[in-house]
C-alpha atoms as a PDB file:
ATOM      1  CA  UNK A   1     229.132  46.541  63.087  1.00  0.00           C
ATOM      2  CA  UNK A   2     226.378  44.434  61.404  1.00  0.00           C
ATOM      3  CA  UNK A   3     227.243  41.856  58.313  1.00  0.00           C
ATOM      4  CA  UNK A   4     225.146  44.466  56.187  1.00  0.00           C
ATOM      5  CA  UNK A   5     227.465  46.931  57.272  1.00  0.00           C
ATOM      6  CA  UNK A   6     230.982  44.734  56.521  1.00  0.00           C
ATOM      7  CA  UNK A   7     229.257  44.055  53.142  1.00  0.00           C
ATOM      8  CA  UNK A   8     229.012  47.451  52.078  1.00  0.00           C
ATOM      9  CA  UNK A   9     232.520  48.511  52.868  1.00  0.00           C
ATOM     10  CA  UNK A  10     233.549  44.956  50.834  1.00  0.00           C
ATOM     11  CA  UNK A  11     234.726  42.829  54.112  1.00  0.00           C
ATOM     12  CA  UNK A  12     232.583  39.784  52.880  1.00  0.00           C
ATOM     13  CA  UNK A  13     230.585  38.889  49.993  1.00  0.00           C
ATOM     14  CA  UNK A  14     227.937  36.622  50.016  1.00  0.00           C
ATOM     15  CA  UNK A  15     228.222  33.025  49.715  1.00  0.00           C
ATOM     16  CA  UNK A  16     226.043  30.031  49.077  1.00  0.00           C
ATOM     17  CA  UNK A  17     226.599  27.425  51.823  1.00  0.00           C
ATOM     18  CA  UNK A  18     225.048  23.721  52.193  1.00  0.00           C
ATOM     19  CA  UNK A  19     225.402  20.942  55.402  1.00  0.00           C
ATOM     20  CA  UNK A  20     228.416  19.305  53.705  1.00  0.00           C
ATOM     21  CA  UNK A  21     230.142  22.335  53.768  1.00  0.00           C
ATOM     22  CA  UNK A  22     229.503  22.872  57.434  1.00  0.00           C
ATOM     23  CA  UNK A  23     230.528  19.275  57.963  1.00  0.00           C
ATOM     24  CA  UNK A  24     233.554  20.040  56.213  1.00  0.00           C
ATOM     25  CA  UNK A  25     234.411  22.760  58.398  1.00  0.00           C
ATOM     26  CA  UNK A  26     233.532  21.003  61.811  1.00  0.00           C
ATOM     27  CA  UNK A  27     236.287  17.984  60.490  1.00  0.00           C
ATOM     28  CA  UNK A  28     238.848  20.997  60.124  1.00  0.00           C
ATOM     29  CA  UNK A  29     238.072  22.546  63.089  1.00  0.00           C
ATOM     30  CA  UNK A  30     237.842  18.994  65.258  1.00  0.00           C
ATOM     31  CA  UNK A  31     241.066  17.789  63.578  1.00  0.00           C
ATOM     32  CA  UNK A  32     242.698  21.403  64.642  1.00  0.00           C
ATOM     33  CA  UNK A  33     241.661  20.914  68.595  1.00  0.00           C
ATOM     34  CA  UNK A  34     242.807  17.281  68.327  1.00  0.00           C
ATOM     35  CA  UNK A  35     245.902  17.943  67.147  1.00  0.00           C
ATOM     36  CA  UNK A  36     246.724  21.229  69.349  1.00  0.00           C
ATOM     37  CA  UNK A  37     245.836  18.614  72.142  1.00  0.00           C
ATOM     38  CA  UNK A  38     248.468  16.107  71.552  1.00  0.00           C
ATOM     39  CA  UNK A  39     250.855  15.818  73.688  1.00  0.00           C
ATOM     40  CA  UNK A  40     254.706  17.749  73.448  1.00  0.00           C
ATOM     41  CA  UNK A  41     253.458  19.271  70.773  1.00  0.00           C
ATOM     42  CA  UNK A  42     255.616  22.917  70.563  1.00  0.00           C
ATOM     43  CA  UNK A  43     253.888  25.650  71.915  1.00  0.00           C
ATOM     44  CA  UNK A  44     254.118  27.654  68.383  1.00  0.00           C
ATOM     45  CA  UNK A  45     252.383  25.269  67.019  1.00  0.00           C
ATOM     46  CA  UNK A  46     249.555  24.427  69.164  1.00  0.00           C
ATOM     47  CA  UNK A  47     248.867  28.228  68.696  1.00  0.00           C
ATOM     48  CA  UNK A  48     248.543  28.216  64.880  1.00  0.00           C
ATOM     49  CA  UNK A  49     246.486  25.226  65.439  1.00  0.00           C
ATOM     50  CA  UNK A  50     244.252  26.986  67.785  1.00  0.00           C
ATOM     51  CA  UNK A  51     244.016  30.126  65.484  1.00  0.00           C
ATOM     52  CA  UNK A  52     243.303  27.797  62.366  1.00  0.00           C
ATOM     53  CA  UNK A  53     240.539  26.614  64.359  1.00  0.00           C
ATOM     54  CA  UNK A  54     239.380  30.219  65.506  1.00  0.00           C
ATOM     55  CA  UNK A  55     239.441  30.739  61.704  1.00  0.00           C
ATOM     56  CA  UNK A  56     237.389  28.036  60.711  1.00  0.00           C
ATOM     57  CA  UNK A  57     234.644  28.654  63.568  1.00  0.00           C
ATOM     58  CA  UNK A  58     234.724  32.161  62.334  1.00  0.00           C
ATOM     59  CA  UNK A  59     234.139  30.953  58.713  1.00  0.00           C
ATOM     60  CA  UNK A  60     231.745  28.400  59.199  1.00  0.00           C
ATOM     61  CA  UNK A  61     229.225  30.891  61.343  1.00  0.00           C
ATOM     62  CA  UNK A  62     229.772  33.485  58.873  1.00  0.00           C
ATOM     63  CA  UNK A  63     229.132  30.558  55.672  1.00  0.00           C
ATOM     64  CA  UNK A  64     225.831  29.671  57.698  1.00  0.00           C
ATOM     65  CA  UNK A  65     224.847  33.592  57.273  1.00  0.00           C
ATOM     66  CA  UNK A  66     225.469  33.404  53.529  1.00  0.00           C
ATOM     67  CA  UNK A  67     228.485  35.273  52.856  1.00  0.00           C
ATOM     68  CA  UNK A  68     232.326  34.443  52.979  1.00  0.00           C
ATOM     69  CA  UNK A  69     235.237  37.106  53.781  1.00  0.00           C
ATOM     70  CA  UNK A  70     237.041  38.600  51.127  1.00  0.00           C
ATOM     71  CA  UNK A  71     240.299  37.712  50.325  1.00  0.00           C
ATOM     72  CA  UNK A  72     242.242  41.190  51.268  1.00  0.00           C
ATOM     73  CA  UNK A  73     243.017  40.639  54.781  1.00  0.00           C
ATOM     74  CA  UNK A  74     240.555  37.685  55.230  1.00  0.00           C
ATOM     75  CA  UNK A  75     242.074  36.270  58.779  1.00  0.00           C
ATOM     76  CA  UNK A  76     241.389  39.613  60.312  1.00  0.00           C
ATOM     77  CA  UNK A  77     238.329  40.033  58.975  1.00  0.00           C
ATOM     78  CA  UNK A  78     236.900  36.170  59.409  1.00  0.00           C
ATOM     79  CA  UNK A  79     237.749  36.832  63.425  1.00  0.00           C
ATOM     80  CA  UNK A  80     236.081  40.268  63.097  1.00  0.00           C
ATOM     81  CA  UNK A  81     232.542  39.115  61.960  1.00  0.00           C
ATOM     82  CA  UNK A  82     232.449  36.982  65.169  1.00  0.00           C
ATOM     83  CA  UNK A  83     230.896  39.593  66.663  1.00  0.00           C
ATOM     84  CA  UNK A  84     227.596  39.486  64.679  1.00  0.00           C
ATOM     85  CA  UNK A  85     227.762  35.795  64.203  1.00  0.00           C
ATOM     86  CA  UNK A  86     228.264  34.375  67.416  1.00  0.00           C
ATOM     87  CA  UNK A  87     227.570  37.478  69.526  1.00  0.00           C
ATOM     88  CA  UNK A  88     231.433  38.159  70.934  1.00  0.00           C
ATOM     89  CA  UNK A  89     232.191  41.219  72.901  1.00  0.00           C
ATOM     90  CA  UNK A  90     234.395  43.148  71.947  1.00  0.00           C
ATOM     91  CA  UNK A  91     237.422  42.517  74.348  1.00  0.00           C
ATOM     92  CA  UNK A  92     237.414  38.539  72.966  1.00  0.00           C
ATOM     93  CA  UNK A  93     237.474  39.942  69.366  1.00  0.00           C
ATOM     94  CA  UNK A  94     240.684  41.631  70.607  1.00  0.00           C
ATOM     95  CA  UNK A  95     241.995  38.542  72.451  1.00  0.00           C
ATOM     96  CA  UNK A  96     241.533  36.349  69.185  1.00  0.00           C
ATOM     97  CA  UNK A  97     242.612  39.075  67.074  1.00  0.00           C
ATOM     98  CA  UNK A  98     246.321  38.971  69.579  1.00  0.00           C
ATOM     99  CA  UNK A  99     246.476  35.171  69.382  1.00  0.00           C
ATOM    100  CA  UNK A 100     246.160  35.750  65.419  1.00  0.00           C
ATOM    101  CA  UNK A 101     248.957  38.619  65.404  1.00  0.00           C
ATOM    102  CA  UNK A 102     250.817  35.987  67.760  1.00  0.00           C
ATOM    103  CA  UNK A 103     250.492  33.070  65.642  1.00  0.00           C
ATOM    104  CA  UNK A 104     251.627  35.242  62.485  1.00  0.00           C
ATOM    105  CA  UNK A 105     255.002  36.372  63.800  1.00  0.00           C
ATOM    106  CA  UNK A 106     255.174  32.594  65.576  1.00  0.00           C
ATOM    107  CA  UNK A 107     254.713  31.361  61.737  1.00  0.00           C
ATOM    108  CA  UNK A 108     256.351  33.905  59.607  1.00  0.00           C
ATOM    109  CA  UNK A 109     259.117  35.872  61.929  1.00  0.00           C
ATOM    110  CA  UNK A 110     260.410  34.268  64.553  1.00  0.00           C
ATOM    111  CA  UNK A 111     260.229  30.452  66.500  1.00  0.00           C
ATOM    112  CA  UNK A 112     259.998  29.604  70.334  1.00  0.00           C
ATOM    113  CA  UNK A 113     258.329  32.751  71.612  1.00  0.00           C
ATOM    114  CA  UNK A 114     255.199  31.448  72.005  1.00  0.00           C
ATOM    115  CA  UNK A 115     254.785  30.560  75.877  1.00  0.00           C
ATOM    116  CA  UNK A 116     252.698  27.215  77.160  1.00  0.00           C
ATOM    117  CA  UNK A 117     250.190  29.344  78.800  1.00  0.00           C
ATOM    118  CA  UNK A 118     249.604  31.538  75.564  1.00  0.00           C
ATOM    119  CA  UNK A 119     248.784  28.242  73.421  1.00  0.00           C
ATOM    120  CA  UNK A 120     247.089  26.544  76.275  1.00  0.00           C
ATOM    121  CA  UNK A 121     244.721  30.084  76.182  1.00  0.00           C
ATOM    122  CA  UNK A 122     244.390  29.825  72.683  1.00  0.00           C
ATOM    123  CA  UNK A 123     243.034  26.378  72.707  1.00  0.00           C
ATOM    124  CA  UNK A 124     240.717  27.007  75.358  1.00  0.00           C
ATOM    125  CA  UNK A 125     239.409  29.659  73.033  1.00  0.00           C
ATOM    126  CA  UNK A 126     239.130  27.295  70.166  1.00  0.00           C
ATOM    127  CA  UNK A 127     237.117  24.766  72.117  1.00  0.00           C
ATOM    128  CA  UNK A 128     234.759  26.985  73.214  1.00  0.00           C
ATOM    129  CA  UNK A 129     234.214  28.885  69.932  1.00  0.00           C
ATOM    130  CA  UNK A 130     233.800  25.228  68.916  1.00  0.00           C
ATOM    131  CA  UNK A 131     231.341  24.892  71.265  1.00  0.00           C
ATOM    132  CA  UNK A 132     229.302  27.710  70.416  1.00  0.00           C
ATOM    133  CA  UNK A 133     228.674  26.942  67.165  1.00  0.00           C
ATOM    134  CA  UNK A 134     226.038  24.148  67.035  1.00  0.00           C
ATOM    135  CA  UNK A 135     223.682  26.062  69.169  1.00  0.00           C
ATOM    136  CA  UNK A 136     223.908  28.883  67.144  1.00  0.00           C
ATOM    137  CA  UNK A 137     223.873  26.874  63.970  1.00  0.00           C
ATOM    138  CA  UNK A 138     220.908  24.961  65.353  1.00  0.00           C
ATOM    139  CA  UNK A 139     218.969  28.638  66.581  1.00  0.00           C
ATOM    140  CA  UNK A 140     220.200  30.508  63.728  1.00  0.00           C
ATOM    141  CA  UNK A 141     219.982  27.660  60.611  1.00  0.00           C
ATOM    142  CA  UNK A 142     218.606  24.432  61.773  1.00  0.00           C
ATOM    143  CA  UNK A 143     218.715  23.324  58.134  1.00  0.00           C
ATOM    144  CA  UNK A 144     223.064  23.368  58.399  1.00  0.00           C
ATOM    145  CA  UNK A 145     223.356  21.534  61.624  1.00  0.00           C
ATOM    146  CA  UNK A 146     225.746  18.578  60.665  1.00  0.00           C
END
């Protein structure tokens, strides 16, 4: 599915984006690796870390295309456009879209069932989403590389 495509069925509207606003979102996403990184820090909580920074990488590639999720839903969706932003396959749209299911019962339903190789995934997948994003922020929209 194309962003054209996730417009017209009202998945994400556009938005106007500037370089402090992508600065912005690599300080959230850096501080969210950091901190996931620390060490002892509870499994649960390295995950919602992780997914906070899947989020944000998710946002910020989608800001840099001019348009912002809508609110109804708008983790799902944010992890969703990943696939036209910063060309995911499929089967790691599912993976992130687990580690966000995961990190909502982890937050919302029940503590200590998130396991150290789960979170230790889930940051892996943060860094690299984190990596992937100034080289297609500086192939995509030179003008918003911070």
């Amino acid at each position: 599915m194309n962003l054209t495509d996730l417009v017209s069925q009202g998945w994400i509207r556009p938005h106007r984006t500037s370089i402090q606003e992508m600065r912005d979102k690599f300080a959230l996403i850096d501080r969210n690796i950091k901190n996931a990184q620390v060490t002892g820090v509870d499994p649960d909580f390295i995950l919602s870390l992780s997914h906070n920074a899947h989020l944000q990488c998710a946002i910020a590639a989608l800001h840099a295309e001019g348009f912002e999720p809508s609110k109804e839903h708008q983790h799902y969706r944010a992890i969703q456009t990943l696939k036209a932003t910063l060309k995911l396959e499929d089967k790691e749209i599912l993976l992130l879209d687990t580690f966000r299911r995961m990190r909502n019962n982890a937050d919302y339903d029940r503590a200590g069932e998130i396991s150290q190789q789960v979170a230790s995934d889930a940051l892996t997948w943060a860094i690299r989403l984190r990596d992937k994003l100034p080289a297609f922020l500086k192939d995509q929209h030179p003008n918003l590389v911070p």
